[in-house]
N, C-alpha and C. Protein backbone atom coordinates (compact mmCIF):
# COMPACT_ATOMS: atom_id res chain seq x y z
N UNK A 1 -9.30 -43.70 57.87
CA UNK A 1 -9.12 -44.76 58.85
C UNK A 1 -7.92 -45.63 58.45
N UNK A 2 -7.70 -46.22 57.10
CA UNK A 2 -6.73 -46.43 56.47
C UNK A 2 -5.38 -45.87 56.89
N UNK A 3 -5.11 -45.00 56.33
CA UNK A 3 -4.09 -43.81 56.57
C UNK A 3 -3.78 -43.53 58.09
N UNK A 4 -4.33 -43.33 58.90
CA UNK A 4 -4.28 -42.91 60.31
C UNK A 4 -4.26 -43.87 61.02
N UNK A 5 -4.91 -45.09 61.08
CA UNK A 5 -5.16 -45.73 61.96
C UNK A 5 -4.46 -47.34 61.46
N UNK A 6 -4.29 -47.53 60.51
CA UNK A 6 -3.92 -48.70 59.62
C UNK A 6 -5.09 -49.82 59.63
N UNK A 7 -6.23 -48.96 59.31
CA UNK A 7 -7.21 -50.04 59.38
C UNK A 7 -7.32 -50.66 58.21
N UNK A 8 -7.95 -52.03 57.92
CA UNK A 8 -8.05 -52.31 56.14
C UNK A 8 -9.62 -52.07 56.45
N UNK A 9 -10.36 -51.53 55.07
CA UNK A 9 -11.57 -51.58 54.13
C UNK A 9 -12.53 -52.90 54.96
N UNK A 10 -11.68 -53.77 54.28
CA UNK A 10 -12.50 -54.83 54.47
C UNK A 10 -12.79 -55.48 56.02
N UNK A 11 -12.66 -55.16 56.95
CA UNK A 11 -12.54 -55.12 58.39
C UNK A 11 -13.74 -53.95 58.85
N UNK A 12 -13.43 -52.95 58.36
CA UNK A 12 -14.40 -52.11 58.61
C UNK A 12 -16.09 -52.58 58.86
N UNK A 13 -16.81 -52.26 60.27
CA UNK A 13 -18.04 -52.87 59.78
C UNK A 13 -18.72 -50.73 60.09
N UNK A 14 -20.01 -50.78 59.25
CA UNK A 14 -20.74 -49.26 59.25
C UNK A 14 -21.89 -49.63 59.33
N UNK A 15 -22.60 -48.50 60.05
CA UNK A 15 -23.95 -48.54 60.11
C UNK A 15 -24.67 -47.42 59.51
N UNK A 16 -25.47 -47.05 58.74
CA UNK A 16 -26.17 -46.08 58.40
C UNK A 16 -26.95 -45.77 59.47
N UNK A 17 -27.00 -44.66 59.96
CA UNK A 17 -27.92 -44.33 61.42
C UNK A 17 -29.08 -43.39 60.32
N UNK A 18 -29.88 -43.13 61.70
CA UNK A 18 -31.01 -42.62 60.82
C UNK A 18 -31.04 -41.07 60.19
N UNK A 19 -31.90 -41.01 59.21
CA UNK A 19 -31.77 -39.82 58.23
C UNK A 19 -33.09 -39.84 57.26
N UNK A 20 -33.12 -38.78 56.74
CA UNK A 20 -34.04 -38.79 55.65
C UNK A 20 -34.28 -39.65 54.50
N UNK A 21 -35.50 -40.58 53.96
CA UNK A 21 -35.40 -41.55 53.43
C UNK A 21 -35.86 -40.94 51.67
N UNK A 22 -35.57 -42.09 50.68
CA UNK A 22 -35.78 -41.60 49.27
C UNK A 22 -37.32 -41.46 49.33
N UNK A 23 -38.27 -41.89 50.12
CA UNK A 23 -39.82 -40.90 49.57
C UNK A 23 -39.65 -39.78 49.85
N UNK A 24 -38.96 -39.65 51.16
CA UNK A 24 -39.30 -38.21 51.92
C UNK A 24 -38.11 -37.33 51.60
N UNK A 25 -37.21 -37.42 50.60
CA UNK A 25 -36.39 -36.36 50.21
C UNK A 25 -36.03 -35.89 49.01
N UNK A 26 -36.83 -35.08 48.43
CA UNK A 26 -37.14 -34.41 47.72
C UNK A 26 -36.51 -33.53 47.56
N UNK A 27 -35.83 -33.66 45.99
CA UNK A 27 -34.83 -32.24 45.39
C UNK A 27 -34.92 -31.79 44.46
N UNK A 28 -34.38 -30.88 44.12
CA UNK A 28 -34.89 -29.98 42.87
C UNK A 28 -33.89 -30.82 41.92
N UNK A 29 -34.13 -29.92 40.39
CA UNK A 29 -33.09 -30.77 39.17
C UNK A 29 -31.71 -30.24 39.51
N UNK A 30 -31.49 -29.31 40.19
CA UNK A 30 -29.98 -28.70 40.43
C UNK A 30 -29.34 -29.75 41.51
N UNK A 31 -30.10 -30.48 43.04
CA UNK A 31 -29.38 -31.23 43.63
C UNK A 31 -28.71 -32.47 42.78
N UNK A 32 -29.87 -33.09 42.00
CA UNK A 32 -29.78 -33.88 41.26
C UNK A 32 -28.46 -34.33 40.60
N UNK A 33 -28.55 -33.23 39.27
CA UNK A 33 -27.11 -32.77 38.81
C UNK A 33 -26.05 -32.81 39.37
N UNK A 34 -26.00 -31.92 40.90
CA UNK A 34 -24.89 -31.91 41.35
C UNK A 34 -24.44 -34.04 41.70
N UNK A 35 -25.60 -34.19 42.24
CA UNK A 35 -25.22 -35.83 42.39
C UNK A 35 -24.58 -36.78 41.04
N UNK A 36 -25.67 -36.20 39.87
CA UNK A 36 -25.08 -36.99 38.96
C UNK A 36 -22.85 -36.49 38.50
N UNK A 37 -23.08 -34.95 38.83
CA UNK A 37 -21.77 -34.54 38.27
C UNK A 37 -20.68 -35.26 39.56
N UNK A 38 -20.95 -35.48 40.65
CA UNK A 38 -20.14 -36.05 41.60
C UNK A 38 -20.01 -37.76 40.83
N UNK A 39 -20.43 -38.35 40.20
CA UNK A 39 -20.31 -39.84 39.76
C UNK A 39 -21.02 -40.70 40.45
N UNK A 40 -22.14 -40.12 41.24
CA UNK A 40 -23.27 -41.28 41.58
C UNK A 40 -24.03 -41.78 40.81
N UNK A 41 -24.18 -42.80 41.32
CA UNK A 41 -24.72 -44.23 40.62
C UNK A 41 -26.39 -43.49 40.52
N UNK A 42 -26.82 -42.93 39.80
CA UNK A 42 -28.23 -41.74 39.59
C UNK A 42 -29.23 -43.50 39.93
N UNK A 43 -28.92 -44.44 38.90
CA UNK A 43 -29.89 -44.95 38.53
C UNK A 43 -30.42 -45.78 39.66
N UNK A 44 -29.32 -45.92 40.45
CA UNK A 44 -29.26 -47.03 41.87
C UNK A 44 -29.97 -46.04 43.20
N UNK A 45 -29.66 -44.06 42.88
CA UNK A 45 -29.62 -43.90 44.25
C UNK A 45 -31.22 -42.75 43.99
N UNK A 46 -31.61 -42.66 43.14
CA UNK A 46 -32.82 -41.05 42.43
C UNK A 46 -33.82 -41.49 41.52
N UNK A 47 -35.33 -41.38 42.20
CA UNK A 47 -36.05 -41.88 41.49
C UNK A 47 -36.88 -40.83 41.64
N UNK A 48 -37.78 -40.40 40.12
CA UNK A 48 -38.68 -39.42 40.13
C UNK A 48 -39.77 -39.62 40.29
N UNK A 49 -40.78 -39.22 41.79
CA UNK A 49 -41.98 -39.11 42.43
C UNK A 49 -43.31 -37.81 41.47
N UNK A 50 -44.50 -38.50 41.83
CA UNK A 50 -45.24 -37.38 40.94
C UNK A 50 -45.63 -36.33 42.71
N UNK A 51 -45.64 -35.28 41.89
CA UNK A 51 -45.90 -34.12 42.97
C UNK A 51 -46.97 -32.99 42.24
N UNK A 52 -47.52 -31.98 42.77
CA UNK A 52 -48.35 -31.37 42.57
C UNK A 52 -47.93 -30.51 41.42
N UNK A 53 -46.39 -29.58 41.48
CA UNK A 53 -46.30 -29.18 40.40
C UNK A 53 -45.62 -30.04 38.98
N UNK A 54 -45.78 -31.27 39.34
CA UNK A 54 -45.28 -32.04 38.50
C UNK A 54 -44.03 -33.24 38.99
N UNK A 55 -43.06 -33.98 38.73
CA UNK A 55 -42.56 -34.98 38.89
C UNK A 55 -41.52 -34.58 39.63
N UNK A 56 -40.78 -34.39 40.52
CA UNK A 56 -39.86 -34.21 41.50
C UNK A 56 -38.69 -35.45 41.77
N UNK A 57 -37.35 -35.33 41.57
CA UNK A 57 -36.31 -36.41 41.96
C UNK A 57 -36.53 -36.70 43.25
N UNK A 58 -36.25 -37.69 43.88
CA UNK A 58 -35.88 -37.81 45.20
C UNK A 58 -34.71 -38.55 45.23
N UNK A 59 -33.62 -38.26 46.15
CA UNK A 59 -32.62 -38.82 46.45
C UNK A 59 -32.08 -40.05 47.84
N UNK A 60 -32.01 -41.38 47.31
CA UNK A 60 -31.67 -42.02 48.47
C UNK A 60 -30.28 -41.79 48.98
N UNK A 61 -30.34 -41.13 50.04
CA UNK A 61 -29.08 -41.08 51.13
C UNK A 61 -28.34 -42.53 51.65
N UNK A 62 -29.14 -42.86 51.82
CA UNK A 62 -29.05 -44.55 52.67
C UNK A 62 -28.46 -45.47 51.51
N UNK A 63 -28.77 -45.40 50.42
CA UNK A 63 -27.81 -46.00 49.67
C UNK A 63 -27.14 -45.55 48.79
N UNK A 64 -26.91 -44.03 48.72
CA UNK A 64 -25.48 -43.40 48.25
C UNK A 64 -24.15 -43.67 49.05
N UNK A 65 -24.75 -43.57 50.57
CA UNK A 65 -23.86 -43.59 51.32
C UNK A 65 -23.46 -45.32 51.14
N UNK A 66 -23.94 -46.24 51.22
CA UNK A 66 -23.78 -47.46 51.56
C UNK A 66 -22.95 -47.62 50.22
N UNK A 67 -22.70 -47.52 48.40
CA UNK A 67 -22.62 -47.45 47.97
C UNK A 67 -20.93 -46.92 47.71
N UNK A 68 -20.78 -45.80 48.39
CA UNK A 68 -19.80 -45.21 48.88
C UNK A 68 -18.50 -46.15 49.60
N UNK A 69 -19.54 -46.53 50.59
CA UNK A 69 -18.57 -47.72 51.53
C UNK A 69 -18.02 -48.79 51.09
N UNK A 70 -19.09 -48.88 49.93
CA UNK A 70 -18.30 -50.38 49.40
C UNK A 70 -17.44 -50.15 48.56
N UNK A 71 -17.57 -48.96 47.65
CA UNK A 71 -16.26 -48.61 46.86
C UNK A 71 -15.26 -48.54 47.53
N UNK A 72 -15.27 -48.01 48.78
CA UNK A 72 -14.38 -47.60 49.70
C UNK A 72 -14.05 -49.46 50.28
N UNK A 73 -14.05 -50.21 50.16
CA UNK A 73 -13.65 -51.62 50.14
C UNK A 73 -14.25 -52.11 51.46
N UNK A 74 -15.31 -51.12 51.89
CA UNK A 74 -16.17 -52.33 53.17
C UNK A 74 -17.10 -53.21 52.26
N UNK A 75 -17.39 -54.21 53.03
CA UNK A 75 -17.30 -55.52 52.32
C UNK A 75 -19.46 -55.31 52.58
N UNK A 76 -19.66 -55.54 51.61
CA UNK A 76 -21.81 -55.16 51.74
C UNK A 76 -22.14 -55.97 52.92
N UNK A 77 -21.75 -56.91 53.27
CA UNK A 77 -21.97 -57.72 54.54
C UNK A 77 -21.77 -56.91 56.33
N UNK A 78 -21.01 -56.00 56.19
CA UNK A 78 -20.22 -55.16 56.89
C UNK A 78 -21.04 -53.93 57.10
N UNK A 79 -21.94 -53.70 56.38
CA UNK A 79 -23.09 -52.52 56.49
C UNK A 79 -24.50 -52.83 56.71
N UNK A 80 -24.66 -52.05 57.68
CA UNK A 80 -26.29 -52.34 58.14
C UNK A 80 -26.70 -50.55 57.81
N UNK A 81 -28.05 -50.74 57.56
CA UNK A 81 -28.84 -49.63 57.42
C UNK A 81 -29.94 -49.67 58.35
N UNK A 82 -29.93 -48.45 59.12
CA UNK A 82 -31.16 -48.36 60.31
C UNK A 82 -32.54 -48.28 59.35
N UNK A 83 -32.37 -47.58 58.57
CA UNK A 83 -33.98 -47.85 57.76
C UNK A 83 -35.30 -46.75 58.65
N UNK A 84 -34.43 -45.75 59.43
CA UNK A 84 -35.52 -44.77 60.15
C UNK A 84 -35.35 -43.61 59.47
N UNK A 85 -36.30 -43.10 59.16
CA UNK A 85 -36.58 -41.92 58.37
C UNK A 85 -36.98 -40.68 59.31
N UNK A 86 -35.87 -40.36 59.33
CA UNK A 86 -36.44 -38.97 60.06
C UNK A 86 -36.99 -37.74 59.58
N UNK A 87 -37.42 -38.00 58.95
CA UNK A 87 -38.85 -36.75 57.88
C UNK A 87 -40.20 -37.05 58.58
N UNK A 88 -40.34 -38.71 58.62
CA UNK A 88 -41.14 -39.83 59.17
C UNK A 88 -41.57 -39.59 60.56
N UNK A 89 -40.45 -40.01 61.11
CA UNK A 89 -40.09 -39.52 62.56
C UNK A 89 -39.64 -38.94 63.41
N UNK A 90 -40.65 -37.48 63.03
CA UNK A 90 -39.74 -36.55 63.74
C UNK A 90 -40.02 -36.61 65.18
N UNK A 91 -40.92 -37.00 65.27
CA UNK A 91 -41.32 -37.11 66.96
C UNK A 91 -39.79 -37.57 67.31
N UNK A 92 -39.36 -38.69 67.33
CA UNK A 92 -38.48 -39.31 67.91
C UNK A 92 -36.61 -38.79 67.84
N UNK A 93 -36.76 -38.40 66.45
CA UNK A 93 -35.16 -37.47 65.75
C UNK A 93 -35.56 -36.02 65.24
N UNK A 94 -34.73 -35.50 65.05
CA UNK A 94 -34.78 -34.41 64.70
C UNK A 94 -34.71 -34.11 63.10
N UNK A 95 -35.15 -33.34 62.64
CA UNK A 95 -35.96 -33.57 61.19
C UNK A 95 -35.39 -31.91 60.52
N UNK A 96 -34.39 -31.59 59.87
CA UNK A 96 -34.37 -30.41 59.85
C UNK A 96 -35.60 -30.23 58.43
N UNK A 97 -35.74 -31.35 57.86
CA UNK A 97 -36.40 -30.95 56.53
C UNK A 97 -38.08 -30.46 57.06
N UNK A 98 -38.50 -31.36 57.98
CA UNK A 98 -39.94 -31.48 58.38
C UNK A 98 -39.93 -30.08 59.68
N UNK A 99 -38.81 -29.96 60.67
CA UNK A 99 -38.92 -29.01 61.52
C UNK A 99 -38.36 -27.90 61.62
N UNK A 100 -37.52 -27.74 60.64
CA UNK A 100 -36.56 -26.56 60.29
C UNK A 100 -35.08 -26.50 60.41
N UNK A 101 -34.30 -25.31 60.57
CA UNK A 101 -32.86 -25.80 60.82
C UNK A 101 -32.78 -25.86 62.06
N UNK A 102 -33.34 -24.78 63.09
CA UNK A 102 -32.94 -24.48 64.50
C UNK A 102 -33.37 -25.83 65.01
N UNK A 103 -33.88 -27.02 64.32
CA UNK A 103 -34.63 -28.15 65.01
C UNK A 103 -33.61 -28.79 65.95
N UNK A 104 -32.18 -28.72 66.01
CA UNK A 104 -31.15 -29.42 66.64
C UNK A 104 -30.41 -30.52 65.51
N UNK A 105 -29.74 -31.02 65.89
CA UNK A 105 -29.03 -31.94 65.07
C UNK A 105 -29.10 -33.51 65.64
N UNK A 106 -28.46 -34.41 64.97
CA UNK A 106 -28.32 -35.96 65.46
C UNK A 106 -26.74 -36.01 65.19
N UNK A 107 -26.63 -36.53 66.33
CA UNK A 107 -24.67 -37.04 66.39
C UNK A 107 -24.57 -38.20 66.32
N UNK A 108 -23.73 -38.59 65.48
CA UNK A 108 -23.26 -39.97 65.24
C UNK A 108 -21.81 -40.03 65.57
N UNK A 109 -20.98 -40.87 65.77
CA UNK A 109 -19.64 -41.13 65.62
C UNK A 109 -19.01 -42.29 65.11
N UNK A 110 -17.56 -42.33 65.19
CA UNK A 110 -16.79 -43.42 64.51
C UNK A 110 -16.02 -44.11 65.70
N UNK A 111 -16.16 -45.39 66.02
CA UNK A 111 -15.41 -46.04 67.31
C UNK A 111 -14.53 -46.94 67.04
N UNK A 112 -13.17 -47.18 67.50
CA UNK A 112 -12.37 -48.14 67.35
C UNK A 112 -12.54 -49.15 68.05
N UNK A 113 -12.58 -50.35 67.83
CA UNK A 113 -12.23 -51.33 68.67
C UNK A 113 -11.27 -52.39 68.74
């Protein structure tokens, strides 16, 4: 947006739309890894849940991404998080984790104003 558009960081406002939340997303030790080897903040965004065969990571999306933005110089004031879990609610979104892949997708976009 920077680059293309000459937008600044700090102008930028984002919304996290809805997605899978840290109870309901559940990964093995390999997603994990890959998160920690990318330089995420593990301790801020992965917390380990007890599960049947034993303790399972889960990964928050909602604030990797938000996390992201602010490095990226949007200002934390500038980000809202919808806070809908679509694992939760699949009735309402589409859930590939809870309904599969063929479930359809959710579109979001980026708007200038």
């Amino acid at each position: 947006m920077e680059n293309k558009y000459g937008c600044s960081a700090i102008d930028i406002k984002a919304i996290i739309a809805p997605g899978i939340s840290l109870d309901s997303f559940e990964v093995g030790d390999e997603v994990y890894q890959e998160f920690a080897n990318s330089g995420s903040a593990m301790e801020r965004i992965a917390k380990r849940y007890p599960a049947p065969q034993g303790e399972k990571w889960h990964i928050d999306l909602w604030e990797a991404n938000r996390l992201q933005l602010i490095e990226a110089g949007v200002k934390e004031e500038n980000i809202q998080v919808a806070g809908i879990c679509t694992y939760k609610c699949h009735n309402e979104f589409f859930s590939a984790r809870r309904l599969g892949i063929a479930s359809g997708r959710i579109f979001n976009g980026i708007m200038l104003i």
